[in-house]
PDB file of N, CA and C in Angstrom:
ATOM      1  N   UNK A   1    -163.225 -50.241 -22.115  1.00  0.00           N
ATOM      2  CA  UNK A   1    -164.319 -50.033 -23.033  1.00  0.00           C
ATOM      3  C   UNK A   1    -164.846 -48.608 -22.910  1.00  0.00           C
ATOM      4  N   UNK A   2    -164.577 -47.892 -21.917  1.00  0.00           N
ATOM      5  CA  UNK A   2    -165.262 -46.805 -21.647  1.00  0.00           C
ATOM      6  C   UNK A   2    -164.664 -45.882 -22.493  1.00  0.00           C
ATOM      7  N   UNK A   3    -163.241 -45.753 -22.468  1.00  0.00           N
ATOM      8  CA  UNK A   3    -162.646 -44.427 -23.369  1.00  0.00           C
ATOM      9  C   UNK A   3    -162.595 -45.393 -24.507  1.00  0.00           C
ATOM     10  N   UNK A   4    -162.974 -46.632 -25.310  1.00  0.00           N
ATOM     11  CA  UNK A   4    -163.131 -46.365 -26.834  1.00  0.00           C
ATOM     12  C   UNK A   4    -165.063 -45.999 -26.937  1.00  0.00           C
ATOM     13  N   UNK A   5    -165.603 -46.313 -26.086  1.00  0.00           N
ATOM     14  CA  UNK A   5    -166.631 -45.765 -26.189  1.00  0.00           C
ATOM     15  C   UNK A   5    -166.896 -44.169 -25.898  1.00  0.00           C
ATOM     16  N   UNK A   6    -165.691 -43.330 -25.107  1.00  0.00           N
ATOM     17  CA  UNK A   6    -166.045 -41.854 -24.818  1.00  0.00           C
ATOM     18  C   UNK A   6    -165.406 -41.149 -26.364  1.00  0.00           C
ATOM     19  N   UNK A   7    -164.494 -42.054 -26.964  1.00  0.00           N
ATOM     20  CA  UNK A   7    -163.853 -42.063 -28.315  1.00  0.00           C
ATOM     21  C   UNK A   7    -164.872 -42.469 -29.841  1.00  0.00           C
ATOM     22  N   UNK A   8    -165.942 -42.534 -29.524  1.00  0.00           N
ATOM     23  CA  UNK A   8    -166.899 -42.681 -30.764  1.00  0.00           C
ATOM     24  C   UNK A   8    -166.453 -44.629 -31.223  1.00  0.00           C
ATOM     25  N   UNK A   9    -165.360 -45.397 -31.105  1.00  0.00           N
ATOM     26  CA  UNK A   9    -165.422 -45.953 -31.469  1.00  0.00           C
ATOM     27  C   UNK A   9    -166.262 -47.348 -31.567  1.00  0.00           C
ATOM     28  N   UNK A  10    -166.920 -47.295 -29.961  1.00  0.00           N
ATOM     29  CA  UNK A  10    -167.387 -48.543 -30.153  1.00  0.00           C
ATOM     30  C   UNK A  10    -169.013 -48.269 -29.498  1.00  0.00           C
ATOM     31  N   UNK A  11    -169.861 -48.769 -29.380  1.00  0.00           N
ATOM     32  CA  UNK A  11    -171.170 -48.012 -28.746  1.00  0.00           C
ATOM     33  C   UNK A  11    -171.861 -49.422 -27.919  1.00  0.00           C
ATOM     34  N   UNK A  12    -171.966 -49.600 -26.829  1.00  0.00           N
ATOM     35  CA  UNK A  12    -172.627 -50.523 -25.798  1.00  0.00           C
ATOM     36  C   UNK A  12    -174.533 -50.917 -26.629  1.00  0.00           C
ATOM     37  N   UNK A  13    -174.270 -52.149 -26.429  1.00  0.00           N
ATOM     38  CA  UNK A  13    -175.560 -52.601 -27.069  1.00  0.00           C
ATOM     39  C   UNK A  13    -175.902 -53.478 -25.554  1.00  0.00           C
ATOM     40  N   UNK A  14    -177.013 -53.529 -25.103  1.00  0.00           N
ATOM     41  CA  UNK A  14    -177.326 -53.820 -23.322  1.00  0.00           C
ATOM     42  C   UNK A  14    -179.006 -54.866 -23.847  1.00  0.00           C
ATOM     43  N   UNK A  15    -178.797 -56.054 -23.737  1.00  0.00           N
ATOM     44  CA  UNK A  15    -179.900 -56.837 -24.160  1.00  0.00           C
ATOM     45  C   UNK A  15    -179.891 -57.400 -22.729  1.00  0.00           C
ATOM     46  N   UNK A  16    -181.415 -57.644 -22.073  1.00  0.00           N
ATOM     47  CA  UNK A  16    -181.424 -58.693 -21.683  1.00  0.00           C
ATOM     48  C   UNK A  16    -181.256 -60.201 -21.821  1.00  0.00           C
ATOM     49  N   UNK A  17    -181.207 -60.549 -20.573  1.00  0.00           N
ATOM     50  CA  UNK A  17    -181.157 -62.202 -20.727  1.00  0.00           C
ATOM     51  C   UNK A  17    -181.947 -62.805 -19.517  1.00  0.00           C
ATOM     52  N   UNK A  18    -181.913 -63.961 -19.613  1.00  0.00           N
ATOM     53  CA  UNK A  18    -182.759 -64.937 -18.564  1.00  0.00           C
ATOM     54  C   UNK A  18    -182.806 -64.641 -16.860  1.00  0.00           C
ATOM     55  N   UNK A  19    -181.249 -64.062 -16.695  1.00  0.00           N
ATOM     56  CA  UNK A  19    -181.165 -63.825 -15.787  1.00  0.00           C
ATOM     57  C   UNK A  19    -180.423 -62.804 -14.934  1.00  0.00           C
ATOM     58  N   UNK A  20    -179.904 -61.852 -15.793  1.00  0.00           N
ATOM     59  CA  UNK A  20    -179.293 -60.353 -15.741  1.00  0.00           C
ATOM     60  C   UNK A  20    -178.913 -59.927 -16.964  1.00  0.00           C
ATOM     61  N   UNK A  21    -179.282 -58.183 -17.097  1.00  0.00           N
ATOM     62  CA  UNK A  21    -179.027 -57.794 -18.182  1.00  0.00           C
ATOM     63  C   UNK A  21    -177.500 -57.936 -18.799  1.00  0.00           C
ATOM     64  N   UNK A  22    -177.236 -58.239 -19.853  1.00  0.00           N
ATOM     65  CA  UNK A  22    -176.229 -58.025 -20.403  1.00  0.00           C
ATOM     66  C   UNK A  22    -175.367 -56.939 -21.779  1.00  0.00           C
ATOM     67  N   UNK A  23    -174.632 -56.815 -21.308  1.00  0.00           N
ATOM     68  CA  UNK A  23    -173.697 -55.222 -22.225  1.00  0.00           C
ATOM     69  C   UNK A  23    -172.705 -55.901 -23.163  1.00  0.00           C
ATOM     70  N   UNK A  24    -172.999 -55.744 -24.374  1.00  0.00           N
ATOM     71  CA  UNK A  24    -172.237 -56.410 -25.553  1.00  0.00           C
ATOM     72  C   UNK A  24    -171.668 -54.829 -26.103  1.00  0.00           C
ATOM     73  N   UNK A  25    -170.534 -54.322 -26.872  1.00  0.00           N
ATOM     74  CA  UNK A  25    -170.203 -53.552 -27.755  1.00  0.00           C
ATOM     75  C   UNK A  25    -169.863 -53.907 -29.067  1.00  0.00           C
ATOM     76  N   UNK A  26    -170.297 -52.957 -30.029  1.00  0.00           N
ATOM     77  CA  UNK A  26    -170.048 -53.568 -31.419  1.00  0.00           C
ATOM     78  C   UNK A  26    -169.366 -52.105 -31.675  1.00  0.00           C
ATOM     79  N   UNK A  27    -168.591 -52.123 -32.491  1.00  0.00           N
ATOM     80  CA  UNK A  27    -167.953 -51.218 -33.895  1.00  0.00           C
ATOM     81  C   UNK A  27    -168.677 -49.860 -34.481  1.00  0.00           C
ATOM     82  N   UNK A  28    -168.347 -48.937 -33.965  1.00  0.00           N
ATOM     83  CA  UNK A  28    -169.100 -47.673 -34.820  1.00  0.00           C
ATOM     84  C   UNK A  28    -168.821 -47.423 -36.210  1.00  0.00           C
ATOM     85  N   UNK A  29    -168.670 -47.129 -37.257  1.00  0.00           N
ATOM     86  CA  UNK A  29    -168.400 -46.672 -38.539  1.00  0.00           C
ATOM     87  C   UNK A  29    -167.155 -46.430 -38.326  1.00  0.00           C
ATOM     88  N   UNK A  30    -166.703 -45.144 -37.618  1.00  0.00           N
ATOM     89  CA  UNK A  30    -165.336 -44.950 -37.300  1.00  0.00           C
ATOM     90  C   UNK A  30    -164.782 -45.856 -36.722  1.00  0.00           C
ATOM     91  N   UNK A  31    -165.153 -46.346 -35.632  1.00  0.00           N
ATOM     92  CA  UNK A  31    -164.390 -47.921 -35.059  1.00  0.00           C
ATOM     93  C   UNK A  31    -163.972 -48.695 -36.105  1.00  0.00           C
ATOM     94  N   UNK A  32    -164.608 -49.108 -36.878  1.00  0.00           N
ATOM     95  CA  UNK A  32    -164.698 -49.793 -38.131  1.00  0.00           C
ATOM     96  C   UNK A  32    -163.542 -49.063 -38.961  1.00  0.00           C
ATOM     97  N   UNK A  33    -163.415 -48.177 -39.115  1.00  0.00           N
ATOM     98  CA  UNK A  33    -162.332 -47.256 -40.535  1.00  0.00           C
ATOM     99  C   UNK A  33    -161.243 -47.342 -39.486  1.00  0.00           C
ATOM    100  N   UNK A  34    -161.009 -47.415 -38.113  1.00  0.00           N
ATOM    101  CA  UNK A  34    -160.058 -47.348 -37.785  1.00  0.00           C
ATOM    102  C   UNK A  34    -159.341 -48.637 -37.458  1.00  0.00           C
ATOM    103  N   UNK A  35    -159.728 -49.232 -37.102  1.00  0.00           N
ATOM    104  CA  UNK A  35    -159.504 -50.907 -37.012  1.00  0.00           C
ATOM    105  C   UNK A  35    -158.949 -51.411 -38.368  1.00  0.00           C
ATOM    106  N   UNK A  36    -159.628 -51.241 -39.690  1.00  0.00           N
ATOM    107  CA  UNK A  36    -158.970 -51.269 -41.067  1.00  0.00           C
ATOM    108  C   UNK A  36    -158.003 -50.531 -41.234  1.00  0.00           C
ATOM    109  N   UNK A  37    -157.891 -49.483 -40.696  1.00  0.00           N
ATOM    110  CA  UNK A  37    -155.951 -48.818 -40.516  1.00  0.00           C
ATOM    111  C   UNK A  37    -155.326 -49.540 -39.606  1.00  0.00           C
ATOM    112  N   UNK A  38    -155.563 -50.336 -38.617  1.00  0.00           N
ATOM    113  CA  UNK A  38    -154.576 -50.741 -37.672  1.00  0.00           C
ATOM    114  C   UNK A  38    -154.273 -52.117 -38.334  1.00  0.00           C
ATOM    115  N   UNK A  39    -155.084 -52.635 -39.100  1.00  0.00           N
ATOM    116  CA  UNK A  39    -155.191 -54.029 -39.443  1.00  0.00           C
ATOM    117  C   UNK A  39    -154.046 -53.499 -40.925  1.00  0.00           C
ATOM    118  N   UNK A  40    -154.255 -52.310 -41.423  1.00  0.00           N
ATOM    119  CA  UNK A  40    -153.679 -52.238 -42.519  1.00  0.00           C
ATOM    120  C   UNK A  40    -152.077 -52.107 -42.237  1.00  0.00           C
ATOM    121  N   UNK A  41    -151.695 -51.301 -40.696  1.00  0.00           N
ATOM    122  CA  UNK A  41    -150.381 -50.871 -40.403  1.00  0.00           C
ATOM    123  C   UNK A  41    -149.953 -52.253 -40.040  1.00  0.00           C
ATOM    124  N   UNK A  42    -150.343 -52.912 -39.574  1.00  0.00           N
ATOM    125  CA  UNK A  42    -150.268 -54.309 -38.863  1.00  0.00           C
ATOM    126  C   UNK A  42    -149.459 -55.488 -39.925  1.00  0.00           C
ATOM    127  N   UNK A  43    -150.140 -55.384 -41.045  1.00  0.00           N
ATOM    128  CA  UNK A  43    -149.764 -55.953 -42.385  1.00  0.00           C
ATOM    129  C   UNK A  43    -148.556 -55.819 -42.724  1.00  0.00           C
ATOM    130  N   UNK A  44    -148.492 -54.214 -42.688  1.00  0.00           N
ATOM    131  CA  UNK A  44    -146.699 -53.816 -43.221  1.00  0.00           C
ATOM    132  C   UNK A  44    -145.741 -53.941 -42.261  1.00  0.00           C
ATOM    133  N   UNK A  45    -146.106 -53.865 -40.886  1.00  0.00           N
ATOM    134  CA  UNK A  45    -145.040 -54.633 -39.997  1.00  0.00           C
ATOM    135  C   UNK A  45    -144.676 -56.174 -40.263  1.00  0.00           C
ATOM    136  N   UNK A  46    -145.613 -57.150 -40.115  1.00  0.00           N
ATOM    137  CA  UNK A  46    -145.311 -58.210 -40.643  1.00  0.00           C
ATOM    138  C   UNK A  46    -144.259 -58.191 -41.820  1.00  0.00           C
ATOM    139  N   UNK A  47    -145.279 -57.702 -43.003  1.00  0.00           N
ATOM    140  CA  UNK A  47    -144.439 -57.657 -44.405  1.00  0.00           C
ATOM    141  C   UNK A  47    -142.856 -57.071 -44.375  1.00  0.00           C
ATOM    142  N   UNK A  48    -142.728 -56.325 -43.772  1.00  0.00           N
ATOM    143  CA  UNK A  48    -141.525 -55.931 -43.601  1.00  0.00           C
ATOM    144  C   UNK A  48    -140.700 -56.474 -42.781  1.00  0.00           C
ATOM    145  N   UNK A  49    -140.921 -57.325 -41.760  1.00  0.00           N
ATOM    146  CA  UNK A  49    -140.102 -58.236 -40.796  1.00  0.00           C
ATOM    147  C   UNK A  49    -139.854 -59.405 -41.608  1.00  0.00           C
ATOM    148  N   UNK A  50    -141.181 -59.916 -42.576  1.00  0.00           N
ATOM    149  CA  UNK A  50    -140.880 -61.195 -43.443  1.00  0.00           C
ATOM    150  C   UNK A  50    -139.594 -60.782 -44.672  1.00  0.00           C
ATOM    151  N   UNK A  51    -139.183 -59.820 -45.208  1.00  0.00           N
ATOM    152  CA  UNK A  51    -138.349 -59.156 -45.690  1.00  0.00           C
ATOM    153  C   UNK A  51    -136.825 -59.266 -45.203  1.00  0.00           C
ATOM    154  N   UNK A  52    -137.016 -58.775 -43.759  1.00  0.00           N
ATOM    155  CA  UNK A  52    -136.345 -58.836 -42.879  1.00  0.00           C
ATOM    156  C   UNK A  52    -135.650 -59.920 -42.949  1.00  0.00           C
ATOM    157  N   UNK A  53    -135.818 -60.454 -42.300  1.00  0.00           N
ATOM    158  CA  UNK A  53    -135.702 -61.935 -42.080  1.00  0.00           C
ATOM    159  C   UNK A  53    -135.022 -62.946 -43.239  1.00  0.00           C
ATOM    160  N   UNK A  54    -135.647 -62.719 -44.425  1.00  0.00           N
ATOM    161  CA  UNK A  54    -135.391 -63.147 -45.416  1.00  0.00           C
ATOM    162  C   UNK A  54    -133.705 -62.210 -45.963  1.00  0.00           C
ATOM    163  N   UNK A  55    -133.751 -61.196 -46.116  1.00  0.00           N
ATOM    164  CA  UNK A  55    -132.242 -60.862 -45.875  1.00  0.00           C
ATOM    165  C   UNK A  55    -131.001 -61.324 -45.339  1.00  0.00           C
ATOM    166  N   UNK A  56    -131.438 -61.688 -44.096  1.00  0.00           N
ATOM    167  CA  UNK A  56    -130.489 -62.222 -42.998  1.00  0.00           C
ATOM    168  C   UNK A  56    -130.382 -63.265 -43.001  1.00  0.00           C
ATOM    169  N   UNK A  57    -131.147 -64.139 -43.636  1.00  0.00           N
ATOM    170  CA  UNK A  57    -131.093 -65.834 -43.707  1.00  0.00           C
ATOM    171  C   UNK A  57    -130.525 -66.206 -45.305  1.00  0.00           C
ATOM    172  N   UNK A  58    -130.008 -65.306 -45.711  1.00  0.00           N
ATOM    173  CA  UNK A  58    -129.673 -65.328 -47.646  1.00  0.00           C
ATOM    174  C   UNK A  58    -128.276 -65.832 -46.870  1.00  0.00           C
ATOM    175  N   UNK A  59    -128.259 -67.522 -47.723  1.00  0.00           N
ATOM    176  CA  UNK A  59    -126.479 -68.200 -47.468  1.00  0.00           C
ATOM    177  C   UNK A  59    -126.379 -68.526 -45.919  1.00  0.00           C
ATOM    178  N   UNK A  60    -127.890 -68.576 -45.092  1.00  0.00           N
ATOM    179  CA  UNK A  60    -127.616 -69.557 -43.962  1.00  0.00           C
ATOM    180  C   UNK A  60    -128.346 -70.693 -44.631  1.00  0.00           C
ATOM    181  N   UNK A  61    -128.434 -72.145 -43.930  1.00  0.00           N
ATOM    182  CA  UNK A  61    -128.559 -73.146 -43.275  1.00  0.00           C
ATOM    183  C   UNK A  61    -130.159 -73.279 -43.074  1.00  0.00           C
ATOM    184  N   UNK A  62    -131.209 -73.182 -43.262  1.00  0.00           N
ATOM    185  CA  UNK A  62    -132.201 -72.851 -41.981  1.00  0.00           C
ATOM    186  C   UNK A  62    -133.054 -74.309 -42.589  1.00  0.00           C
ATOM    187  N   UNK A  63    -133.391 -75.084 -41.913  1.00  0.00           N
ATOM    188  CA  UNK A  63    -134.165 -76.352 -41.564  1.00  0.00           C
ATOM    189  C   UNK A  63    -135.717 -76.028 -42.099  1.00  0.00           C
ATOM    190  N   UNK A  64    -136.297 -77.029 -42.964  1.00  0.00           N
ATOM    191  CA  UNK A  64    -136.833 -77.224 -43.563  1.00  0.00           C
ATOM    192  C   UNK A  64    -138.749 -77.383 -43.257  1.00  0.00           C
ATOM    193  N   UNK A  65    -139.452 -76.541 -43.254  1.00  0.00           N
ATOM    194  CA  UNK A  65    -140.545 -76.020 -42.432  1.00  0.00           C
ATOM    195  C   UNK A  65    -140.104 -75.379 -41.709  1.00  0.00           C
ATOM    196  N   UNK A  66    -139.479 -74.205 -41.193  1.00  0.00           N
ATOM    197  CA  UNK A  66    -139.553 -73.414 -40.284  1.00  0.00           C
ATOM    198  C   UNK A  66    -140.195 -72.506 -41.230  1.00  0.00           C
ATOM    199  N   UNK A  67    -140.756 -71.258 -40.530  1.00  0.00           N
ATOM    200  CA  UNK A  67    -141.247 -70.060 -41.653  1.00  0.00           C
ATOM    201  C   UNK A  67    -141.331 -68.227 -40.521  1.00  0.00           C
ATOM    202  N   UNK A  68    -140.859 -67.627 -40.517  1.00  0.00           N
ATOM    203  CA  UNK A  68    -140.355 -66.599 -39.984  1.00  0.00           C
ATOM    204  C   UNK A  68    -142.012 -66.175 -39.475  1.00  0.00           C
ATOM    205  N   UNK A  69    -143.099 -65.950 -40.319  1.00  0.00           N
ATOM    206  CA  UNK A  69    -144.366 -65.924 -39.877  1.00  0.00           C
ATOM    207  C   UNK A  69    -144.671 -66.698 -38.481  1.00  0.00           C
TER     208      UNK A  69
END
């Protein structure tokens, strides 16, 4: 947590509680824009393995409910 926090991305929110303080982190703006690029690169790996996959299984056999996902 420390280097995405020395990285702007995430920022320590420190609330007490009943019986020791506690350190939650949430999402900076940039944390946020960057996480929506990783989530976005993330997508096209999938998408492109489901592709994949689907190539290589054209004129096999493959059992009925399976799903490459």
């Amino acid at each position: 947590m420390t280097v995405l926090s020395e990285a702007g991305l995430v920022e320590p929110v420190k609330e007490p509680t009943s019986s020791r303080p506690q350190t939650m982190y949430r999402l900076t703006r940039t944390g946020r824009q960057r996480f929506a690029e990783y989530i976005t690169v993330l997508e096209q790996v999938v998408a492109d393995a489901q592709v994949d996959v689907k190539a290589k299984s054209r004129g096999k056999d493959i059992s009925s409910g399976w799903s490459p996902a």
